[in-house]
C-alpha atoms as a PDB file:
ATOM      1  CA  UNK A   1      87.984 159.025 105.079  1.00  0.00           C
ATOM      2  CA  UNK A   2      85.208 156.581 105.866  1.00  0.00           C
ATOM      3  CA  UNK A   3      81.882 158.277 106.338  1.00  0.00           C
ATOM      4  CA  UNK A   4      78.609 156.520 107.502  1.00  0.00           C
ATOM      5  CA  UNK A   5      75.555 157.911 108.244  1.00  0.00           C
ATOM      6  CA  UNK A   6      72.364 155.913 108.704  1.00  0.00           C
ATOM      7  CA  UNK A   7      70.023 158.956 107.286  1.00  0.00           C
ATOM      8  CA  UNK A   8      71.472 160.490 104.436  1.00  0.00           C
ATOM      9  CA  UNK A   9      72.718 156.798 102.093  1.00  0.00           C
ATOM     10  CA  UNK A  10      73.944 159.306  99.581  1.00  0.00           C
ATOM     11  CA  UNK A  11      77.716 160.064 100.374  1.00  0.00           C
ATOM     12  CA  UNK A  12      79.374 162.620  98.528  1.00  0.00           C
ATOM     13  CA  UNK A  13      81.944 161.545  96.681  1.00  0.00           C
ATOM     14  CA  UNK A  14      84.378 164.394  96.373  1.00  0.00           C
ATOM     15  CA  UNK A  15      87.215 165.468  97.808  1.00  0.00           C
ATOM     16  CA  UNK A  16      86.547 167.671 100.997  1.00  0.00           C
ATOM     17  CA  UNK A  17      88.986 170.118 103.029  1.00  0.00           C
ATOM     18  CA  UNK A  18      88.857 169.814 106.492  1.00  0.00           C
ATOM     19  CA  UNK A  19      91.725 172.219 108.474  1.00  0.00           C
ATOM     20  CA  UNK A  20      93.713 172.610 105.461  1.00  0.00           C
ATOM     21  CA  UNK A  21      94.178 169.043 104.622  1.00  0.00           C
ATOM     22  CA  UNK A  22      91.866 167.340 101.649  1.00  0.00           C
ATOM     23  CA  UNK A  23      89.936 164.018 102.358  1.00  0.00           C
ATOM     24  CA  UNK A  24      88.656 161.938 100.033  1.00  0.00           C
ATOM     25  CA  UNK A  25      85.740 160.064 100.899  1.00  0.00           C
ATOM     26  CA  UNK A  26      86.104 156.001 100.455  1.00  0.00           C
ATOM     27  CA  UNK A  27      83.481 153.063 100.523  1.00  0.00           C
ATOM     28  CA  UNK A  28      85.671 150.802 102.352  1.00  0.00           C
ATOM     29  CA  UNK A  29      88.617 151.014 104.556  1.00  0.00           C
ATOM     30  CA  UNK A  30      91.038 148.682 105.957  1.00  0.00           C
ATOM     31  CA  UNK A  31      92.173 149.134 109.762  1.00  0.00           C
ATOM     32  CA  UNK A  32      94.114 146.554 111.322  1.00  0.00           C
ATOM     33  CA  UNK A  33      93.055 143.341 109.318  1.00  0.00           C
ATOM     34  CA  UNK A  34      89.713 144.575 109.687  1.00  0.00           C
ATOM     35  CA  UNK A  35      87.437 145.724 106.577  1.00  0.00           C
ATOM     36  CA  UNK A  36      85.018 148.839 107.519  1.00  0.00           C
ATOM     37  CA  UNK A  37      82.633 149.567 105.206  1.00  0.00           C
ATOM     38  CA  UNK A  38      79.788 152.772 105.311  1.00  0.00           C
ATOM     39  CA  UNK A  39      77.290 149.641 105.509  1.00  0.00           C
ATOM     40  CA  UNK A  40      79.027 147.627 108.094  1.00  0.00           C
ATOM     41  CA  UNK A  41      79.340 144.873 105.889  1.00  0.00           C
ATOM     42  CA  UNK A  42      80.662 142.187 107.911  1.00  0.00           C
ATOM     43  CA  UNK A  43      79.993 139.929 104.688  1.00  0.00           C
ATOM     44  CA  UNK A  44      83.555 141.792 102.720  1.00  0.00           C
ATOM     45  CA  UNK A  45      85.446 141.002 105.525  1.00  0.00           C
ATOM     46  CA  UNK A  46      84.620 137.078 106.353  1.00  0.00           C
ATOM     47  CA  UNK A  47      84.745 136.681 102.343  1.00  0.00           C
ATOM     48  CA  UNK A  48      88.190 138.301 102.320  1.00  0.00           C
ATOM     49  CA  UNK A  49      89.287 136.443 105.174  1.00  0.00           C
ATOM     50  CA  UNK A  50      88.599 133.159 103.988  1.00  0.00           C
ATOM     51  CA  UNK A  51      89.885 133.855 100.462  1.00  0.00           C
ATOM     52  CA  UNK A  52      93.475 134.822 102.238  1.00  0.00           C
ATOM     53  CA  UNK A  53      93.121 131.382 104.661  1.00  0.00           C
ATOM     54  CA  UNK A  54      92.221 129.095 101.137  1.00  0.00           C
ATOM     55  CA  UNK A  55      95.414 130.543  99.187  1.00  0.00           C
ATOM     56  CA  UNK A  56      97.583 130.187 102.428  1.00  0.00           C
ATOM     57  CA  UNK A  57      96.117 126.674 102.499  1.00  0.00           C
ATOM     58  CA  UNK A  58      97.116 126.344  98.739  1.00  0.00           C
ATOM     59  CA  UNK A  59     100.488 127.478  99.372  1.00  0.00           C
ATOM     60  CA  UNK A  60     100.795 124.704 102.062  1.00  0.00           C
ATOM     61  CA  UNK A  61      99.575 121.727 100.188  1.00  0.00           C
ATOM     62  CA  UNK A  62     102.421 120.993  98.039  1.00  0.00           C
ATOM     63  CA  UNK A  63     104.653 121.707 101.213  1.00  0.00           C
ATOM     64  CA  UNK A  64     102.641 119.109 102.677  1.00  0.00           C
ATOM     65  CA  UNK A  65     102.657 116.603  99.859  1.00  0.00           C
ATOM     66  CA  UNK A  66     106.597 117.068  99.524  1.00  0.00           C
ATOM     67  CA  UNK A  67     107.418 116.414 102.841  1.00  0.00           C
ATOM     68  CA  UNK A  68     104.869 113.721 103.090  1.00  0.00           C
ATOM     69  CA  UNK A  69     104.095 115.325 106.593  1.00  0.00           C
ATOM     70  CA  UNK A  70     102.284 113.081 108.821  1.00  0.00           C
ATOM     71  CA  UNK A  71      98.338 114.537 109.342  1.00  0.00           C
ATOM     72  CA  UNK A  72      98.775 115.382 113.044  1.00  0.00           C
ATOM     73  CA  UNK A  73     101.927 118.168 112.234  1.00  0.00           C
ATOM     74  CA  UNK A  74      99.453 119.119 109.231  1.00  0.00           C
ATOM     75  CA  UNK A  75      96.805 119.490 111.544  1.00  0.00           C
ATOM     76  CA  UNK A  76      98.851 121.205 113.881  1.00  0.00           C
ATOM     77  CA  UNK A  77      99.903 123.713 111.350  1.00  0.00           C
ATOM     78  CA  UNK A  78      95.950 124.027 110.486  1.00  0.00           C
ATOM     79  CA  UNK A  79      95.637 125.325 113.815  1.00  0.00           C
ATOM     80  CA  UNK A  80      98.314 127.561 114.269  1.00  0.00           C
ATOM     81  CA  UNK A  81      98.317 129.418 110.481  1.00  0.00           C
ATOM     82  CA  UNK A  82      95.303 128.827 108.988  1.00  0.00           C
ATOM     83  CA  UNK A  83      92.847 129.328 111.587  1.00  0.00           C
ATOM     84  CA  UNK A  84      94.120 132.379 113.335  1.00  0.00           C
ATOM     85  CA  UNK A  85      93.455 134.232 110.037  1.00  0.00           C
ATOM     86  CA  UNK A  86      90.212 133.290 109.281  1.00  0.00           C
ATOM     87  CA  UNK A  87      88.915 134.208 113.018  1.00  0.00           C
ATOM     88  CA  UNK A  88      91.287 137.592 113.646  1.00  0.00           C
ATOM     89  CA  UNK A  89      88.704 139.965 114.684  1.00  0.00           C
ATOM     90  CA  UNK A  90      85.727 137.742 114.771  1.00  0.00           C
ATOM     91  CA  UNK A  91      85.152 138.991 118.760  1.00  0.00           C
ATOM     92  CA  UNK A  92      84.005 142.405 118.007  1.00  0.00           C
ATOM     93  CA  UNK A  93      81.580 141.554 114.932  1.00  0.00           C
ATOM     94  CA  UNK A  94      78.363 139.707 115.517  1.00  0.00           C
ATOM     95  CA  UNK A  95      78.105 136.981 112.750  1.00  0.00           C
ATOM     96  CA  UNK A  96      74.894 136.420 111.084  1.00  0.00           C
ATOM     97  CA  UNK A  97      73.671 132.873 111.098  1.00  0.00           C
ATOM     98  CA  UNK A  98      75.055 132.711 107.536  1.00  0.00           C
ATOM     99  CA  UNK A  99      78.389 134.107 107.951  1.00  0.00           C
ATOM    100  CA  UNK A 100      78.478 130.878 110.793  1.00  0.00           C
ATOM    101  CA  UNK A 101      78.008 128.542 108.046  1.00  0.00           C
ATOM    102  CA  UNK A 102      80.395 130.001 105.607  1.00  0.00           C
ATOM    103  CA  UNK A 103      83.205 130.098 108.066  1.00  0.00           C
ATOM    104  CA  UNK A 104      82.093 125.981 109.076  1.00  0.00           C
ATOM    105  CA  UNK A 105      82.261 125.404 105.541  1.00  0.00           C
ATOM    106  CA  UNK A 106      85.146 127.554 104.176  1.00  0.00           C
ATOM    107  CA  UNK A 107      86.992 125.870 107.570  1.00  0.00           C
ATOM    108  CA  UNK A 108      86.068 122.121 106.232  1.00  0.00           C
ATOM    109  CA  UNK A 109      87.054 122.931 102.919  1.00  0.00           C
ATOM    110  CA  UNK A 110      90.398 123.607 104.240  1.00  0.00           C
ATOM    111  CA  UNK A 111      90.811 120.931 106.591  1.00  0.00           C
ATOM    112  CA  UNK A 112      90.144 118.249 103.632  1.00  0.00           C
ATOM    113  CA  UNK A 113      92.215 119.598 101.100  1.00  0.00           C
ATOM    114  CA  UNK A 114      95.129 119.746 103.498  1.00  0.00           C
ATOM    115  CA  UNK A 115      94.352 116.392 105.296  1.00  0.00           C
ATOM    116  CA  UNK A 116      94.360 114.371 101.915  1.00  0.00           C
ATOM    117  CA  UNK A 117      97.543 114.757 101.195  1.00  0.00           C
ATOM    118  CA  UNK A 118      99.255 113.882 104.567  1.00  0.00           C
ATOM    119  CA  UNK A 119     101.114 110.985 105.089  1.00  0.00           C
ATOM    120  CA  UNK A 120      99.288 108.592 107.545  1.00  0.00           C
ATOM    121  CA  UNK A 121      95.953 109.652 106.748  1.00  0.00           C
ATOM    122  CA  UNK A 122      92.832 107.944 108.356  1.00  0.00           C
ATOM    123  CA  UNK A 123      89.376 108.011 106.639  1.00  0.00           C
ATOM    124  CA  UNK A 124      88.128 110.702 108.979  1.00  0.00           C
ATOM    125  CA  UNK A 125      84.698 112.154 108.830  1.00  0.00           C
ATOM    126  CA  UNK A 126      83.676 115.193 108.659  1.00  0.00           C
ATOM    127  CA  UNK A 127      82.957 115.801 112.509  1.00  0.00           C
ATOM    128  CA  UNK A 128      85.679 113.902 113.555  1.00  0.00           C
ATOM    129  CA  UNK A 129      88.056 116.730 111.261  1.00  0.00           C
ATOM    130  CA  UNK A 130      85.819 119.553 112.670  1.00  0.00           C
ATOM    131  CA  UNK A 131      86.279 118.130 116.588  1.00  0.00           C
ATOM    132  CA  UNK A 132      87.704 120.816 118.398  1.00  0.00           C
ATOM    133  CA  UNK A 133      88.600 123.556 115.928  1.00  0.00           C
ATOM    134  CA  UNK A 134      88.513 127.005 116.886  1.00  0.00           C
ATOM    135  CA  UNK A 135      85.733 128.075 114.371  1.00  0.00           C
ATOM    136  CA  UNK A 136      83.389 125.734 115.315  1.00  0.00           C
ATOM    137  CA  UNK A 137      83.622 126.757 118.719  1.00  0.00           C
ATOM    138  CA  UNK A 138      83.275 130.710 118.150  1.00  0.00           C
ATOM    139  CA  UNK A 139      80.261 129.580 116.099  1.00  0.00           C
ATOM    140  CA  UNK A 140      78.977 127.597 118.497  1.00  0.00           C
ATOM    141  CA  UNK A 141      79.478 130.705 121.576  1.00  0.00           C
ATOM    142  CA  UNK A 142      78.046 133.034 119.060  1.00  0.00           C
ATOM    143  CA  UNK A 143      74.652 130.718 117.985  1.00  0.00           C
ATOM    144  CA  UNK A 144      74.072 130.570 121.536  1.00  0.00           C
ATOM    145  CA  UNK A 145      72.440 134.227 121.425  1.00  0.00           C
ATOM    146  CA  UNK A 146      75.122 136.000 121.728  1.00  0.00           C
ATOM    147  CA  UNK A 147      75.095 137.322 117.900  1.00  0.00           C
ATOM    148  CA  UNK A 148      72.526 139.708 118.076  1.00  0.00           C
ATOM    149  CA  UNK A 149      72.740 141.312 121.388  1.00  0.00           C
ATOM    150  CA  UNK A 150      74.431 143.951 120.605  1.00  0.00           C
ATOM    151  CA  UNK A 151      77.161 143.566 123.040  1.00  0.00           C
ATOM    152  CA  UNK A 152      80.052 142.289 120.441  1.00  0.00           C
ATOM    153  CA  UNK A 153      79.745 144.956 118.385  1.00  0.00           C
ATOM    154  CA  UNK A 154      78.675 148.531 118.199  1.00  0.00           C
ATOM    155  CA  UNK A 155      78.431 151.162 115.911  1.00  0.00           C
ATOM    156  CA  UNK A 156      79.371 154.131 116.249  1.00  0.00           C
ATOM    157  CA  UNK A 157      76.560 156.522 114.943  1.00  0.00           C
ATOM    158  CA  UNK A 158      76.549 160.038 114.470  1.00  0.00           C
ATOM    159  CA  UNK A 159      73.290 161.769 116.659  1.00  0.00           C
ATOM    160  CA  UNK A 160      70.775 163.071 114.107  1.00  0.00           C
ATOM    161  CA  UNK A 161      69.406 165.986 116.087  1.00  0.00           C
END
């Protein structure tokens, strides 16, 4: 059982009965692909996100290199596996102005390591990579005020009266 509550920062850490059944208390949950933590820490989840999209990307690589795939099927498969689980959830959460740049950075990472070893490979730059992709344009809808609105996401709090 998650428990947050924006007075009292002290959680007990015991295990509680509630109707018969006995809860323990947690710091962070998982639910749906999505970390919750009694902090909101929206920093866990984009790390651990981009973590899991860098080893998929790892796993692809020598895929890539073996098949000497040509860079537009390897960019093709950037976009359809790679992406999707770096931004899985990013619509309800607003993203700090830091989390933007990890995810832009995390995303180029990505793109260059997979990109170098494709057959057919042009000296791209780095904006020409980036033109298009997914993150960059959540990042882009989100730094255009939408981040801190309060509309995206949220919380639940409990009422302190």
């Amino acid at each position: 059982m998650l428990v947050r509550d924006p007075i009292n920062k002290s959680i007990a850490k015991h295990t509680q009965e509630i109707n018969g059944v006995l809860i323990t208390p947690v710091d962070t949950i998982k639910y749906l692909g999505m970390y919750l933590t009694s902090e909101l820490s929206r920093r866990d989840m984009i790390k651990t996100r981009c973590k899991q999209a860098i080893c998929n990307a790892k796993g692809l690589i020598p895929f890539i290199k073996k098949t000497k795939m040509h860079w537009k099927i390897t960019n093709s498969i950037y976009k359809m596996v790679i992406s999707p689980s770096m931004i899985y959830g990013l619509n309800v959460i607003a993203l700090t102005k830091s989390n933007r740049t990890r995810l832009r950075q995390y995303e180029r990472e990505i793109l260059k390591d997979m990109l170098q070893v494709a057959k057919n490979q042009l000296k791209l730059k780095t904006q020409e990579i980036l033109e298009g992709r997914t993150i960059v344009k959540i990042t882009k809808f989100l730094a255009k005020g939408c981040t801190n609105s309060g509309w995206l996401y949220t919380p639940i709090t409990p009422n302190p009266d």
